[in-house]
Protein backbone atom coordinates (compact mmCIF):
# COMPACT_ATOMS: atom_id res chain seq x y z
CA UNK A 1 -51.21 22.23 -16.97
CA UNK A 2 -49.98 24.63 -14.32
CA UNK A 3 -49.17 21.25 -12.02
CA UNK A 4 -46.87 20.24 -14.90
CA UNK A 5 -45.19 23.33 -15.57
CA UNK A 6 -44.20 23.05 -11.35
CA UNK A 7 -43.40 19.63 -11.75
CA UNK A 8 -41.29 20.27 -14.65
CA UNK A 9 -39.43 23.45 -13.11
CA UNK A 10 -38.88 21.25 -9.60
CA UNK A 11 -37.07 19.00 -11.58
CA UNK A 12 -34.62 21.37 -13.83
CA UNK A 13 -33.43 23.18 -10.91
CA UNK A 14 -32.77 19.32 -9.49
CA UNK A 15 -30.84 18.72 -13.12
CA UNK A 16 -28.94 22.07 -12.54
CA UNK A 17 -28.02 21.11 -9.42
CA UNK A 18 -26.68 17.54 -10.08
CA UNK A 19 -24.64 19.13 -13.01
CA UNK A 20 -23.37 21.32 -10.77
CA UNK A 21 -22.39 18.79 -8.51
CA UNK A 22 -21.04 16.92 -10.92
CA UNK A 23 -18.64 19.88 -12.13
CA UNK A 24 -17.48 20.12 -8.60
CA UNK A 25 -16.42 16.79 -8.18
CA UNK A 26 -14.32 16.91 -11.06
CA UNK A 27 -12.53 20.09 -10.05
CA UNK A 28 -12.20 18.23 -6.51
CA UNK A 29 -9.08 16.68 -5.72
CA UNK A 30 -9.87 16.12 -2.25
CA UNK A 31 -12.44 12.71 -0.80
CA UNK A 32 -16.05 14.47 -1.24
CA UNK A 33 -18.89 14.07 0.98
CA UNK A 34 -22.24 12.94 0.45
CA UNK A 35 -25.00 14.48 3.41
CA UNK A 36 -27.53 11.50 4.33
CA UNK A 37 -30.11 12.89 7.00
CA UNK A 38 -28.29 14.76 9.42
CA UNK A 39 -24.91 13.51 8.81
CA UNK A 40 -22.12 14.09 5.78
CA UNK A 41 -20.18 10.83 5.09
CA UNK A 42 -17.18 10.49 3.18
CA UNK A 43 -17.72 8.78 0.27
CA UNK A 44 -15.18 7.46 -3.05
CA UNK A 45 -15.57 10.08 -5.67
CA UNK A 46 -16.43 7.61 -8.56
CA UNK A 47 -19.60 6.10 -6.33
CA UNK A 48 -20.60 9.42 -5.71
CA UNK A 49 -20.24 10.60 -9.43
CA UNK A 50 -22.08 7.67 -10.14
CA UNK A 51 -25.34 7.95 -7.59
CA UNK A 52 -25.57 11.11 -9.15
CA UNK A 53 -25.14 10.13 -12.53
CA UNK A 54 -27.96 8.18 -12.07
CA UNK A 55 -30.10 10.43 -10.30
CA UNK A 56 -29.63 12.65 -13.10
CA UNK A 57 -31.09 9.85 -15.23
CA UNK A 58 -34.42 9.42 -13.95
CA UNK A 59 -34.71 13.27 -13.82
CA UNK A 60 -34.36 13.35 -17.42
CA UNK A 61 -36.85 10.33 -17.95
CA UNK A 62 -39.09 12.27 -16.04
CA UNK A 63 -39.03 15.50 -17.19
CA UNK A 64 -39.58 13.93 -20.73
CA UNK A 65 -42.14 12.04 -19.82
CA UNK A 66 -44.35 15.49 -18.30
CA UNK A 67 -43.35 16.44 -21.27
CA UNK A 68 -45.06 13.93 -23.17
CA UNK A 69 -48.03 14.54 -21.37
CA UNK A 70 -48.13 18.41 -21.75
CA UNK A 71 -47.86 17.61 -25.36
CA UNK A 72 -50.71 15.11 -25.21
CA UNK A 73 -52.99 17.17 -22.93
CA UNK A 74 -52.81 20.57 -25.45
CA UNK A 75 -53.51 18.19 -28.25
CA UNK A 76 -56.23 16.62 -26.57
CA UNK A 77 -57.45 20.52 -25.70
CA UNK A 78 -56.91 21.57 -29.38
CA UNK A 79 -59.32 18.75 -30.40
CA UNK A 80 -61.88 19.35 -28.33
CA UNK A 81 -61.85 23.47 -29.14
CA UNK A 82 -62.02 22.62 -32.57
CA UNK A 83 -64.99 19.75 -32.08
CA UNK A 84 -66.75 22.61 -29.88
CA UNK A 85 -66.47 24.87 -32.74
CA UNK A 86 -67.58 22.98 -35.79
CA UNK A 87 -70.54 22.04 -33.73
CA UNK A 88 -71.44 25.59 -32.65
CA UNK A 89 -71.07 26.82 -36.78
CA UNK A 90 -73.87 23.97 -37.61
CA UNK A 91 -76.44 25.69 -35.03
């Protein structure tokens, strides 16, 4: 659980930072530039808009899948605590 609640932080504080990206960009009149390795490259502001568009995408598939599967495991949990307790009232 506790792997999934860093997981899930890592990638909010990625969303936040696309959005705020994004936000600049718009405000941005002047070319932007997009840092690759060790260099910053001007790039067209509708490609980069759009890289990070997408980027922003498979953050939020991501974060909704962990939380699928934080959902699953406390279900999965709740069963078993209640499987482990009906069987320790019949001793």
């Amino acid at each position: 659980m506790q792997n999934f609640a860093i997981q899930k932080q890592r990638f909010q504080a990625a969303l936040t930072e696309i959005d705020n990206a994004l936000d600049e960009i718009k405000k941005t009149k002047d070319s932007p530039y997009k840092i690759i390795g060790n260099i910053m490259i001007n790039v067209k502001k509708e490609d980069l808009e759009k890289d990070l568009k997408e980027k922003k995408n498979v953050l939020e598939i991501r974060l909704k899948n962990i939380e699928k599967q934080e959902v699953s495991i406390k279900e999965k949990s709740k069963e078993a605590q209640q499987e482990i307790m009906k069987k320790l009232n019949k001793k």
